[in-house]
PDB file of N, CA and C in Angstrom:
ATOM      1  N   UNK A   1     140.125 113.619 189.558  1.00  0.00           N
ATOM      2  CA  UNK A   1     139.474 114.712 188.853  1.00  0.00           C
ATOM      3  C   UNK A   1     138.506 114.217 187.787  1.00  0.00           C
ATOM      4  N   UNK A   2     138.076 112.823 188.079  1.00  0.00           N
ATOM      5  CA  UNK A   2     137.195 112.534 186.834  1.00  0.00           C
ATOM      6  C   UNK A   2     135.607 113.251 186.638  1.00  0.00           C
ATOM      7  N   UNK A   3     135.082 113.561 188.361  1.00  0.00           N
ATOM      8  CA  UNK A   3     134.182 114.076 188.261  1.00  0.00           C
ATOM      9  C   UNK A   3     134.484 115.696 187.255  1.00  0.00           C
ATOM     10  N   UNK A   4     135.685 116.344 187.626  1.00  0.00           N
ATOM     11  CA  UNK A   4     135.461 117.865 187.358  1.00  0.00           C
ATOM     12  C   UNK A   4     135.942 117.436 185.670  1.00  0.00           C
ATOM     13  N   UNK A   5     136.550 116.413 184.599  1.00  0.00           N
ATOM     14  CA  UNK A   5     136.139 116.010 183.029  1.00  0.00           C
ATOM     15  C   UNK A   5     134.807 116.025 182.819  1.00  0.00           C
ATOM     16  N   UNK A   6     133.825 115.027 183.676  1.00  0.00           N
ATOM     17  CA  UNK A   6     132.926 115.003 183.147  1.00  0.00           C
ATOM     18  C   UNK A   6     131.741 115.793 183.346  1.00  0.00           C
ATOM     19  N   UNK A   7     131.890 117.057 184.323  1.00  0.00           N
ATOM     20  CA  UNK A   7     130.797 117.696 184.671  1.00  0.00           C
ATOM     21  C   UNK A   7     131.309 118.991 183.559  1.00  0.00           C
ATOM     22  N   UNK A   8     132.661 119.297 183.623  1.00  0.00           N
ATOM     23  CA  UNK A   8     133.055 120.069 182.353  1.00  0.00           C
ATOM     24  C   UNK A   8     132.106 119.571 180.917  1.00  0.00           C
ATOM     25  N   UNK A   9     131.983 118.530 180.376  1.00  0.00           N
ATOM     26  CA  UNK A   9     131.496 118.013 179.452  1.00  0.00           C
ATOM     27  C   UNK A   9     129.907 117.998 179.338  1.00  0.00           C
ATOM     28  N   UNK A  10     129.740 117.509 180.820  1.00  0.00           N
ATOM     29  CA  UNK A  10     127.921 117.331 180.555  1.00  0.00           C
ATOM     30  C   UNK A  10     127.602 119.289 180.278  1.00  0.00           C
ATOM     31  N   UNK A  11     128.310 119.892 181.280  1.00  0.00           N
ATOM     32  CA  UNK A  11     128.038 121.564 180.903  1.00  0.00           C
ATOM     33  C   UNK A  11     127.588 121.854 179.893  1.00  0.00           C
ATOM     34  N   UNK A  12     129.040 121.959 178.886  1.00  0.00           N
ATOM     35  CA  UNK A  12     129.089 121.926 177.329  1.00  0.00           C
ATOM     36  C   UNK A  12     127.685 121.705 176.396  1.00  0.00           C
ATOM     37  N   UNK A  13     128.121 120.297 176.981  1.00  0.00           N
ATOM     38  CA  UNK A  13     126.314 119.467 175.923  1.00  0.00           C
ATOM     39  C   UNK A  13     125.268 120.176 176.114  1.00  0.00           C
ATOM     40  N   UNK A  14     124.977 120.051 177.731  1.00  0.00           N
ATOM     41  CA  UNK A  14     123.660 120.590 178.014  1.00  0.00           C
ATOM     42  C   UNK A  14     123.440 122.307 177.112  1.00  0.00           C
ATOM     43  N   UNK A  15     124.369 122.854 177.131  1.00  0.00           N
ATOM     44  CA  UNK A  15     124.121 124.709 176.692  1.00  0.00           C
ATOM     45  C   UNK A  15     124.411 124.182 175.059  1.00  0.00           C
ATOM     46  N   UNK A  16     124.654 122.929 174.663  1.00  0.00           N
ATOM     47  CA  UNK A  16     124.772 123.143 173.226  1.00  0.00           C
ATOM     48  C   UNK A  16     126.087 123.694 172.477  1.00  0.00           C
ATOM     49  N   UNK A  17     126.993 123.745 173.085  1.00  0.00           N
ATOM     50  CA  UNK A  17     127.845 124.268 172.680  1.00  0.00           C
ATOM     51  C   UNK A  17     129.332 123.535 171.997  1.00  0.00           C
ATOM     52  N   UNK A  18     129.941 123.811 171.168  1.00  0.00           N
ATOM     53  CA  UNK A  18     130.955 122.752 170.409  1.00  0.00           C
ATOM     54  C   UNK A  18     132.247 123.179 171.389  1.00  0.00           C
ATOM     55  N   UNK A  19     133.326 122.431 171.361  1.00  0.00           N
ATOM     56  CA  UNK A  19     134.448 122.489 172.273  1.00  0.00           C
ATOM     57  C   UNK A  19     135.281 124.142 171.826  1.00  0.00           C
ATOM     58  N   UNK A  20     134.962 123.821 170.717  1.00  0.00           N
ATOM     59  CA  UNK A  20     135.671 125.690 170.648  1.00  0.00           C
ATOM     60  C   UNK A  20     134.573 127.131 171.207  1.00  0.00           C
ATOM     61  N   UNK A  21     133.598 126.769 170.893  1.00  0.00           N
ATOM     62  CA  UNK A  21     132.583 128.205 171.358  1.00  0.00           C
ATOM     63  C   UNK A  21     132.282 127.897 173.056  1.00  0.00           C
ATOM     64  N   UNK A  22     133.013 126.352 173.571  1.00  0.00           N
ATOM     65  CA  UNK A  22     132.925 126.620 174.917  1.00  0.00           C
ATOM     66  C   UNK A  22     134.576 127.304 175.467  1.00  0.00           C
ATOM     67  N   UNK A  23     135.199 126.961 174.592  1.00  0.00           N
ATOM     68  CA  UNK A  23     136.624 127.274 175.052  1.00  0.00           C
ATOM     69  C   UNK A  23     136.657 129.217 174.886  1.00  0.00           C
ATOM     70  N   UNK A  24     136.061 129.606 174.176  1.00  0.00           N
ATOM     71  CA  UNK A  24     136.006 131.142 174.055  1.00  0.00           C
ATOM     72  C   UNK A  24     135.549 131.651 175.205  1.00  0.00           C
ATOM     73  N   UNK A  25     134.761 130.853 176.098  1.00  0.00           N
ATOM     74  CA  UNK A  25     134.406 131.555 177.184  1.00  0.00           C
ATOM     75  C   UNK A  25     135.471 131.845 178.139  1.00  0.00           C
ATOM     76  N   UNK A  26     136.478 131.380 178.308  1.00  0.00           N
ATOM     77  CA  UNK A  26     137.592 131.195 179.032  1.00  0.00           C
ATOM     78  C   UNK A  26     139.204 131.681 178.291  1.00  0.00           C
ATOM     79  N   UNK A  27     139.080 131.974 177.014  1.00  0.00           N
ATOM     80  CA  UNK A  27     140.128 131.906 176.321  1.00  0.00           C
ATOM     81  C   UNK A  27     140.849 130.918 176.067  1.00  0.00           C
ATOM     82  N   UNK A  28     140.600 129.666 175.643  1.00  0.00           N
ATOM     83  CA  UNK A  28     141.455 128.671 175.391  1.00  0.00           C
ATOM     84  C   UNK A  28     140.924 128.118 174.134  1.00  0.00           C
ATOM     85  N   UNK A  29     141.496 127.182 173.374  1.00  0.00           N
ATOM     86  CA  UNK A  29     141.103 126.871 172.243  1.00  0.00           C
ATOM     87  C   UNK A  29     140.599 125.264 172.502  1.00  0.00           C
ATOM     88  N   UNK A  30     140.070 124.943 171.357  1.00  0.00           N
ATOM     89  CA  UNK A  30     139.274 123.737 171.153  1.00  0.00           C
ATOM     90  C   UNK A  30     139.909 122.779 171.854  1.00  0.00           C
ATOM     91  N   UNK A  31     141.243 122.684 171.241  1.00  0.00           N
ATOM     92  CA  UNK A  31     142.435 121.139 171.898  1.00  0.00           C
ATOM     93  C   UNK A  31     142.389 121.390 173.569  1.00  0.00           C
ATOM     94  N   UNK A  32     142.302 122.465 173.998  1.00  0.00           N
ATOM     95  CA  UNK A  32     142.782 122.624 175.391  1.00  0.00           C
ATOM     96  C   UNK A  32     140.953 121.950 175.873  1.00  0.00           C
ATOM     97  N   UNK A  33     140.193 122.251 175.450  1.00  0.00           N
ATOM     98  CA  UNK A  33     138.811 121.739 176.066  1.00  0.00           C
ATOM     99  C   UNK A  33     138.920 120.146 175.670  1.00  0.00           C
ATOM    100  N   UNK A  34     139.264 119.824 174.713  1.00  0.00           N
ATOM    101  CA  UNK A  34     139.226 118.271 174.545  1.00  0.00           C
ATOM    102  C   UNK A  34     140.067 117.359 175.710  1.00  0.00           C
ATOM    103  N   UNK A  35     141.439 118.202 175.699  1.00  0.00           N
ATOM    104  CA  UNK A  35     142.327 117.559 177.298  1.00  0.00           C
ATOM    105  C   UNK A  35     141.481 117.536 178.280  1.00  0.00           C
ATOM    106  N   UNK A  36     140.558 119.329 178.730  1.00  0.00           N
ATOM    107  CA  UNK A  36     140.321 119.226 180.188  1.00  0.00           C
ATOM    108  C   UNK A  36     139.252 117.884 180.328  1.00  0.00           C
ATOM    109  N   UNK A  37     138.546 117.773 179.435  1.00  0.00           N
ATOM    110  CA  UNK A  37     137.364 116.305 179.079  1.00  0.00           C
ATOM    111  C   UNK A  37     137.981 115.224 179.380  1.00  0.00           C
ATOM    112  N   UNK A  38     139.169 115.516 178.731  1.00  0.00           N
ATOM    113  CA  UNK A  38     139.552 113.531 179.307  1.00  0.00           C
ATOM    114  C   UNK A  38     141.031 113.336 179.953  1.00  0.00           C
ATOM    115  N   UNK A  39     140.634 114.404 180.851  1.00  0.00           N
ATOM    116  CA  UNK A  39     141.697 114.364 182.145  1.00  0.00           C
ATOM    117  C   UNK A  39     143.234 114.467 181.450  1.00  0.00           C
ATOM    118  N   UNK A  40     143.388 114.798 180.609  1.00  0.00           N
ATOM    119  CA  UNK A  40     145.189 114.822 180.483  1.00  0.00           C
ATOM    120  C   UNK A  40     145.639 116.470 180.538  1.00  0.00           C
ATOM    121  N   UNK A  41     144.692 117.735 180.828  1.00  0.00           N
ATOM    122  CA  UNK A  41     144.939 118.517 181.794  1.00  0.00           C
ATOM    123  C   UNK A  41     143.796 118.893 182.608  1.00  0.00           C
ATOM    124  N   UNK A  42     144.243 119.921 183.304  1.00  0.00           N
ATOM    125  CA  UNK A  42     143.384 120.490 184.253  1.00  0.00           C
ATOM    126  C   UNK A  42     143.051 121.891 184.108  1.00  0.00           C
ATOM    127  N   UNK A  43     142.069 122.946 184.708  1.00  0.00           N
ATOM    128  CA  UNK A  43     142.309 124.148 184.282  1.00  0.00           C
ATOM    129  C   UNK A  43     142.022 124.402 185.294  1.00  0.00           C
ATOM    130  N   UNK A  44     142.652 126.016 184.978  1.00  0.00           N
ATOM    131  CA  UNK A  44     143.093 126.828 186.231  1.00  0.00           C
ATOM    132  C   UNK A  44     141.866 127.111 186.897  1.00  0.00           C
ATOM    133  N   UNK A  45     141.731 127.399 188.537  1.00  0.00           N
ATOM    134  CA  UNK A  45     140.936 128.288 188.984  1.00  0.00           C
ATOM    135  C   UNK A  45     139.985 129.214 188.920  1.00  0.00           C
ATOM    136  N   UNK A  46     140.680 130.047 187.980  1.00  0.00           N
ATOM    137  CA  UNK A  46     140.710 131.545 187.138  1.00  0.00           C
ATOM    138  C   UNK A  46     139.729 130.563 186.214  1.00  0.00           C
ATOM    139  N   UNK A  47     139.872 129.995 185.238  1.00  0.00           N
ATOM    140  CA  UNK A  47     139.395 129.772 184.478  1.00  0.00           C
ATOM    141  C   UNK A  47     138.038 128.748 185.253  1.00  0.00           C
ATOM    142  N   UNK A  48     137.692 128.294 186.116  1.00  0.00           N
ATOM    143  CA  UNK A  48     136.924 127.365 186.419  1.00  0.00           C
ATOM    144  C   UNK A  48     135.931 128.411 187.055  1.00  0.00           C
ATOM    145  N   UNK A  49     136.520 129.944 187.490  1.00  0.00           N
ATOM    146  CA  UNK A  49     135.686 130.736 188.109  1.00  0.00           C
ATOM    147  C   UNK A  49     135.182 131.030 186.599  1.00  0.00           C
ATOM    148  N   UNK A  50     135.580 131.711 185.623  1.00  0.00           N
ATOM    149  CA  UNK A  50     134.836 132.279 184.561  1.00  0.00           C
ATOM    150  C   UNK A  50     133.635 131.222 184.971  1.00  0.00           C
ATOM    151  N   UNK A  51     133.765 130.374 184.153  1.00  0.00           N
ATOM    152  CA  UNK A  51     132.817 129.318 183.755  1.00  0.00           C
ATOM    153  C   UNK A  51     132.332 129.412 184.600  1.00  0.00           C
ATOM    154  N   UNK A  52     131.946 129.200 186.617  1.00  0.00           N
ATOM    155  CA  UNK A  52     130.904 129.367 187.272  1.00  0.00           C
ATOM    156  C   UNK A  52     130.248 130.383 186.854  1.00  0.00           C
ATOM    157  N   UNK A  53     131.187 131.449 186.871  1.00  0.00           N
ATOM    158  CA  UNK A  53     129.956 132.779 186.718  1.00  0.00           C
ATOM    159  C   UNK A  53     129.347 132.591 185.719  1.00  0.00           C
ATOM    160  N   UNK A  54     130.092 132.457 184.589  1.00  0.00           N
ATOM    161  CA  UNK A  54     129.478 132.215 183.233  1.00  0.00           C
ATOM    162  C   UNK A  54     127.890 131.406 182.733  1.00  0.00           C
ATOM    163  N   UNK A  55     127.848 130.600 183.493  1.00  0.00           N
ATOM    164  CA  UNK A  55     127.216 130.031 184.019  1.00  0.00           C
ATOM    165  C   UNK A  55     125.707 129.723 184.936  1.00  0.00           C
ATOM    166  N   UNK A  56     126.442 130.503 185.749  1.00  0.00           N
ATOM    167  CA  UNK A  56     125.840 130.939 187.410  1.00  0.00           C
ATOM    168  C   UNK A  56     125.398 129.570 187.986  1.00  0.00           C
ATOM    169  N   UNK A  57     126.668 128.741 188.354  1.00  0.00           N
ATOM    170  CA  UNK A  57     126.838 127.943 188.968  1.00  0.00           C
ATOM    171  C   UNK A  57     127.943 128.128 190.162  1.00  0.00           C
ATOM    172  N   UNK A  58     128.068 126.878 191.110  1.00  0.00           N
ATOM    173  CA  UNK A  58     129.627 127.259 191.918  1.00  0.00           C
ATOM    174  C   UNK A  58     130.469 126.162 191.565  1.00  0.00           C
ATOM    175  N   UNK A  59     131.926 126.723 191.938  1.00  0.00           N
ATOM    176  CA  UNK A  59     132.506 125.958 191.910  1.00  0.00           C
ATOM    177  C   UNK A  59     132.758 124.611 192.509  1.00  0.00           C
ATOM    178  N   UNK A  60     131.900 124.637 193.428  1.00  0.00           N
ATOM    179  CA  UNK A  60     131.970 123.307 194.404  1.00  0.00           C
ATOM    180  C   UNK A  60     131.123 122.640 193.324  1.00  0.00           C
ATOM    181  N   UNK A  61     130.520 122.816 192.398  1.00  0.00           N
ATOM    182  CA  UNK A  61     129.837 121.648 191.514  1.00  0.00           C
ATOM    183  C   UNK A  61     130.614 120.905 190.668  1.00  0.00           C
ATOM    184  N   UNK A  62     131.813 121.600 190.576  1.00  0.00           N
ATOM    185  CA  UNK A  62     132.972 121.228 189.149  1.00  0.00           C
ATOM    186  C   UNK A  62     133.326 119.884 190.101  1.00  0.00           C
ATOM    187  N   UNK A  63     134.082 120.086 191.673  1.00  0.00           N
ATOM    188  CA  UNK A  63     134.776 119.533 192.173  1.00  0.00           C
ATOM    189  C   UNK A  63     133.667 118.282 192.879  1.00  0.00           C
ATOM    190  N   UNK A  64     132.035 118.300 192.757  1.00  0.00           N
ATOM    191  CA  UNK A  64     131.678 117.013 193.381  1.00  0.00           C
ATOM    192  C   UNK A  64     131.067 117.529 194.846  1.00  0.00           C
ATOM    193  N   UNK A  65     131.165 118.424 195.189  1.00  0.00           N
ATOM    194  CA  UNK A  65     130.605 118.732 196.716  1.00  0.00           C
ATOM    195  C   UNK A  65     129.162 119.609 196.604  1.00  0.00           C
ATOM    196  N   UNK A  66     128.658 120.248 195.197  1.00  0.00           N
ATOM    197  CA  UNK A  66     127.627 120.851 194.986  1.00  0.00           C
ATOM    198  C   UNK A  66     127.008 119.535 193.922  1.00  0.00           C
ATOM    199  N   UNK A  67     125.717 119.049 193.844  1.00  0.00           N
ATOM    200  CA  UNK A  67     125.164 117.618 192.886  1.00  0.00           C
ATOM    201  C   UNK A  67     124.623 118.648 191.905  1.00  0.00           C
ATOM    202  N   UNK A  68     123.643 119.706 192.616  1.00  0.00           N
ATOM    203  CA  UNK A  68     122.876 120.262 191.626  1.00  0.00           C
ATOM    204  C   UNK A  68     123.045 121.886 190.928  1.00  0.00           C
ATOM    205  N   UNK A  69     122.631 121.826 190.304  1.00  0.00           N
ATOM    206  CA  UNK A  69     122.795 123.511 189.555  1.00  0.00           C
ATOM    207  C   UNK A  69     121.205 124.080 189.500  1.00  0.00           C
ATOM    208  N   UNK A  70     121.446 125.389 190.327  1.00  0.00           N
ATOM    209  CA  UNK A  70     120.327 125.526 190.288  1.00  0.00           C
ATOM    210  C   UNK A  70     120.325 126.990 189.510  1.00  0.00           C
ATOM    211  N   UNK A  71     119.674 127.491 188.970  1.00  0.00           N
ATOM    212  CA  UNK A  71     119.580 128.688 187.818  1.00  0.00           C
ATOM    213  C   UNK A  71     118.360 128.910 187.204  1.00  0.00           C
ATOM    214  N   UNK A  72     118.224 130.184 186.601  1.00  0.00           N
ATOM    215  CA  UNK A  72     116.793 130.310 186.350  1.00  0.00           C
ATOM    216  C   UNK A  72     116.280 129.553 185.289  1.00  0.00           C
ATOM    217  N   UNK A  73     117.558 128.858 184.757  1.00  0.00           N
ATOM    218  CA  UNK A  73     116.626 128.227 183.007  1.00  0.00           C
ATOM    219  C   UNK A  73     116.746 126.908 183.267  1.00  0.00           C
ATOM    220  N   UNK A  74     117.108 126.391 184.802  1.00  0.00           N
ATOM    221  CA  UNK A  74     117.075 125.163 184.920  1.00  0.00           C
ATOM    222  C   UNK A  74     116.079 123.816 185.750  1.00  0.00           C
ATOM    223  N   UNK A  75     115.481 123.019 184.825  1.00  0.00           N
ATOM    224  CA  UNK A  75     114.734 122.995 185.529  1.00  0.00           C
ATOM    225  C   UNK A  75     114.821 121.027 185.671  1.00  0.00           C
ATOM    226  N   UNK A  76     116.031 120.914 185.088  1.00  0.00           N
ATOM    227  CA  UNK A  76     116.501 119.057 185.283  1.00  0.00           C
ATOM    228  C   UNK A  76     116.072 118.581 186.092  1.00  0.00           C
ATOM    229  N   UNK A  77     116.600 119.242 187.303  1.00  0.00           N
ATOM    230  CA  UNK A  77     116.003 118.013 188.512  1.00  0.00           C
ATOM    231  C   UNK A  77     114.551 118.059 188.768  1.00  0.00           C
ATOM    232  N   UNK A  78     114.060 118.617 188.555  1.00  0.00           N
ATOM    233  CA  UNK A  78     112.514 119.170 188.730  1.00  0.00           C
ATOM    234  C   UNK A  78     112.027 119.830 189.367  1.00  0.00           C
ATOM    235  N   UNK A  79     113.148 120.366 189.787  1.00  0.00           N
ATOM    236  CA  UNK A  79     112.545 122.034 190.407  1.00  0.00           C
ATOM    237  C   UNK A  79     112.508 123.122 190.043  1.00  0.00           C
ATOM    238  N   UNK A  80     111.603 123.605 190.538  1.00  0.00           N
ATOM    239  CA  UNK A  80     110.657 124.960 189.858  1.00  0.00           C
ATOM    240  C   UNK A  80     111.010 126.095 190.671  1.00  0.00           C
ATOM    241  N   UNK A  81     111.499 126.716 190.558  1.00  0.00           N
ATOM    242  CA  UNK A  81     111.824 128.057 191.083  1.00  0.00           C
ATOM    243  C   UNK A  81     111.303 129.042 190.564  1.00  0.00           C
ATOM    244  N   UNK A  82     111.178 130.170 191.762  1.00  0.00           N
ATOM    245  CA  UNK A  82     110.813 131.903 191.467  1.00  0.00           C
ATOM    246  C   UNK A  82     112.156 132.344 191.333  1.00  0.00           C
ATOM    247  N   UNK A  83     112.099 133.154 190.523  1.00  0.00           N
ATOM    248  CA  UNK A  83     113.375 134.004 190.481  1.00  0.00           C
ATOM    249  C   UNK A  83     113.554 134.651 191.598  1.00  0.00           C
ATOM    250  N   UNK A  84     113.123 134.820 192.742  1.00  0.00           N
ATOM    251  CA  UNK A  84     113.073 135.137 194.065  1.00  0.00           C
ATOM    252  C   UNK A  84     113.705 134.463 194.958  1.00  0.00           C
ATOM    253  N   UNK A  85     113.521 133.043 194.564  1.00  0.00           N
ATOM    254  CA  UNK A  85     114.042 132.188 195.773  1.00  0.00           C
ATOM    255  C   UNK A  85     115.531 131.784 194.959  1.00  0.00           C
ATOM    256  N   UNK A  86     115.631 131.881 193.914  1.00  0.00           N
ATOM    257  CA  UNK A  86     116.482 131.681 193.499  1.00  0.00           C
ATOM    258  C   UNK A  86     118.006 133.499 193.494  1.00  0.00           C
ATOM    259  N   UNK A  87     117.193 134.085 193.827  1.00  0.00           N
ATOM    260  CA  UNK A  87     117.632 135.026 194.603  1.00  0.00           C
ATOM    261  C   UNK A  87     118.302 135.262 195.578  1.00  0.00           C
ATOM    262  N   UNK A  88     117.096 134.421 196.803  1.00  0.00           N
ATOM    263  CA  UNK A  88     117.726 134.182 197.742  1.00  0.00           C
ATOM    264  C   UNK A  88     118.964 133.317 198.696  1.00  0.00           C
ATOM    265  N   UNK A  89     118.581 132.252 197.998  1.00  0.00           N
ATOM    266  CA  UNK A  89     119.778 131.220 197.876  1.00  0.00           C
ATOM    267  C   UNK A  89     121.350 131.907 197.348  1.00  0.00           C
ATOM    268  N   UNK A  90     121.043 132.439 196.275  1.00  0.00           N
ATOM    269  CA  UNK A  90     122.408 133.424 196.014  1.00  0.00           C
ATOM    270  C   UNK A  90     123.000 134.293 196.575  1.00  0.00           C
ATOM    271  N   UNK A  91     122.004 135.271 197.365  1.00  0.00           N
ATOM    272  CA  UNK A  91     122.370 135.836 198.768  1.00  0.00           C
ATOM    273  C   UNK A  91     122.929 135.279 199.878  1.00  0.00           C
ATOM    274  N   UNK A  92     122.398 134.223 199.835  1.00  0.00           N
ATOM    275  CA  UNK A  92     122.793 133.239 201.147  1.00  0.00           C
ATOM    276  C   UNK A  92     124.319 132.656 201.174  1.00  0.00           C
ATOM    277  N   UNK A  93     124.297 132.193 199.407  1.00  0.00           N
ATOM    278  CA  UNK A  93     125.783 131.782 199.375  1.00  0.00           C
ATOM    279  C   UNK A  93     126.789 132.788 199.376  1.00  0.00           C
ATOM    280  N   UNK A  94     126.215 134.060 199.328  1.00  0.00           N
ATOM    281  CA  UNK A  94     127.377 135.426 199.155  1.00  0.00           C
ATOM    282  C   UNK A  94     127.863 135.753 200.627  1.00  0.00           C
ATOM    283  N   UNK A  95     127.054 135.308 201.555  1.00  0.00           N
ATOM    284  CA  UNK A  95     127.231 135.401 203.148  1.00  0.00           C
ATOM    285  C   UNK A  95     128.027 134.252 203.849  1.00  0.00           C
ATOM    286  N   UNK A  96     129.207 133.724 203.760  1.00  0.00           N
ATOM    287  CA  UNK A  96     129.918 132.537 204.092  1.00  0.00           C
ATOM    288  C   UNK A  96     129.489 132.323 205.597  1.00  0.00           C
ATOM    289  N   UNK A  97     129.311 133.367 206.428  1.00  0.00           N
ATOM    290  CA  UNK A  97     128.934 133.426 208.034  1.00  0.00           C
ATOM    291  C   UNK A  97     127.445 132.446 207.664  1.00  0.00           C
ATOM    292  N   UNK A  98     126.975 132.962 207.120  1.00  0.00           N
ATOM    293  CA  UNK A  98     125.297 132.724 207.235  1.00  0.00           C
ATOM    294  C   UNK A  98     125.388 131.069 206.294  1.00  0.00           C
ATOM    295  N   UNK A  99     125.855 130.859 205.257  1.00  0.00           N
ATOM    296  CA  UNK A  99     125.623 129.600 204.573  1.00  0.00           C
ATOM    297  C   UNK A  99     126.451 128.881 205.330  1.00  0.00           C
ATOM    298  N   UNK A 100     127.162 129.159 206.236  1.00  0.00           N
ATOM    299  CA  UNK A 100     128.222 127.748 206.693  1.00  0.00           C
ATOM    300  C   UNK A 100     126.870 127.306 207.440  1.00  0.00           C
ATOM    301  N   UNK A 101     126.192 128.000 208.929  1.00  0.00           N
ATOM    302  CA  UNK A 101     125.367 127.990 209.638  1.00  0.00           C
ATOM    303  C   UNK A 101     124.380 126.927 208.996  1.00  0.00           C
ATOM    304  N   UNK A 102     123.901 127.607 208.140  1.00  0.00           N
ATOM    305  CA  UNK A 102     122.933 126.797 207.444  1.00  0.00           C
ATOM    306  C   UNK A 102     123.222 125.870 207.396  1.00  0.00           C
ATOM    307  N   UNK A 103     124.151 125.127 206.407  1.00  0.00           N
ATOM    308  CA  UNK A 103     124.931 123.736 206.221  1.00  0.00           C
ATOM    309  C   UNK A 103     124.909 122.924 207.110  1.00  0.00           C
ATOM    310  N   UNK A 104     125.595 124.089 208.435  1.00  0.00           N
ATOM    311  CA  UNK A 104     125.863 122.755 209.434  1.00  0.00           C
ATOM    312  C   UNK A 104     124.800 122.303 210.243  1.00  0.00           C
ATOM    313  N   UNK A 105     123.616 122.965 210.512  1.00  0.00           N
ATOM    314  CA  UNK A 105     122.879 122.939 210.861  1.00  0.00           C
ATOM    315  C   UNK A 105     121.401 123.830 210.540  1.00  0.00           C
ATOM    316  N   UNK A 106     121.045 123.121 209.176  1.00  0.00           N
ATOM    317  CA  UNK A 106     119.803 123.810 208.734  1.00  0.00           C
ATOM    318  C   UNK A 106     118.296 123.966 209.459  1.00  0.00           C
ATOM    319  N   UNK A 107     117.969 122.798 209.939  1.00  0.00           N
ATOM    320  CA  UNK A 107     117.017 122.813 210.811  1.00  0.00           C
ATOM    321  C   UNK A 107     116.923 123.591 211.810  1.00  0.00           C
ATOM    322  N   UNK A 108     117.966 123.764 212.637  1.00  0.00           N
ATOM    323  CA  UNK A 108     117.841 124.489 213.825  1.00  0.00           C
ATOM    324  C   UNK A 108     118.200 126.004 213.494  1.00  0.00           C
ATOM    325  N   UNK A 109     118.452 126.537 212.511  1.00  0.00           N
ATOM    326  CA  UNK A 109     118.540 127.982 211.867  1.00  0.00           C
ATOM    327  C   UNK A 109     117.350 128.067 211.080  1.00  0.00           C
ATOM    328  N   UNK A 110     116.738 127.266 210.547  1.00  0.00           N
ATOM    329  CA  UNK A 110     115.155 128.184 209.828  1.00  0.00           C
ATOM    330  C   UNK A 110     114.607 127.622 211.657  1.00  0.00           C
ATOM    331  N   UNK A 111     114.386 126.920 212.614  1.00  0.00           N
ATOM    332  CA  UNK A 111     113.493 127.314 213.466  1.00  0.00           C
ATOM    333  C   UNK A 111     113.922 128.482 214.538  1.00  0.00           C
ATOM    334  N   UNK A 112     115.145 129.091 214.231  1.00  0.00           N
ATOM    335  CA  UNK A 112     115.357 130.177 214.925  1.00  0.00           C
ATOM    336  C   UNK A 112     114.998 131.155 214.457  1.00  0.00           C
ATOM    337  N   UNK A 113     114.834 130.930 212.886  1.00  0.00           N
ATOM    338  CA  UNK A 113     114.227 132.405 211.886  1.00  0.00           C
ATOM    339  C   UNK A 113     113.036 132.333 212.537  1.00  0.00           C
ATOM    340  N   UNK A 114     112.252 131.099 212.435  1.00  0.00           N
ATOM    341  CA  UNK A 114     110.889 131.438 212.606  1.00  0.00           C
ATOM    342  C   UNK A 114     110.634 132.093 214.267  1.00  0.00           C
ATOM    343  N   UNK A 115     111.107 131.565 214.805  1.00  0.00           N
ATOM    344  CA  UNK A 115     110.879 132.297 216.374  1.00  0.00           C
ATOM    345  C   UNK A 115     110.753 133.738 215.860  1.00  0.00           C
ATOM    346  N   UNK A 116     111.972 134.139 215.308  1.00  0.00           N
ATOM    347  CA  UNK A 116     112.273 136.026 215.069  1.00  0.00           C
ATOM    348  C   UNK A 116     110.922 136.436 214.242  1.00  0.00           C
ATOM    349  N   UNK A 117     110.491 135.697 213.320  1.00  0.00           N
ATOM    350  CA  UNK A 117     109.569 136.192 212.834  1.00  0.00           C
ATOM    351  C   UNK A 117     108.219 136.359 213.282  1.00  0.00           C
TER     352      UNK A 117
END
């Protein structure tokens, strides 16, 4: 779980926030954010969902299977988004039928869009 300490942490920093005004988002207090940081606990589910939404990230980023966060005020990796496409992508992930597809095979699902279109 070292990735889901330290992506908990880089979070934090990046929004500016001290271990207690991040722990309010979730209901827990300062000490409980200092553990989840350096692995001597873990937090719940429940609580790892606040924080995505909170956020508007997924949870697969806590755990290492999502690298990037993508959101409208973010622009780290260097991408530039419309609030449109960033729209759409969120749609996409709300459709588990449609984003698995994608995943497993992205190429051959946008050239089937394009045929339809």
């Amino acid at each position: 779980m070292d990735i889901l300490c330290r992506r908990l942490k880089e979070l934090r920093e990046k929004h500016n926030l001290t271990q207690e005004k991040f722990g309010k988002i979730i209901n827990v207090n300062r000490g409980t954010i200092c553990y989840y940081e350096k692995g001597r606990n873990t937090p719940s589910i429940e609580d790892l969902a606040k924080l995505a939404e909170h956020f508007n990230i997924s949870l697969d980023y806590f755990i290492g299977r999502d690298d990037y966060v993508i959101s409208e005020d973010n622009l780290e990796y260097g991408m530039s988004m419309k609030n449109e496409e960033i729209t759409f992508i969120k749609q996409i992930r709300s459709d588990v039928r449609l984003h698995n597809q994608l995943m497993d095979n992205p190429i051959n699902l946008v050239e089937r869009m394009k045929i339809r279109l």
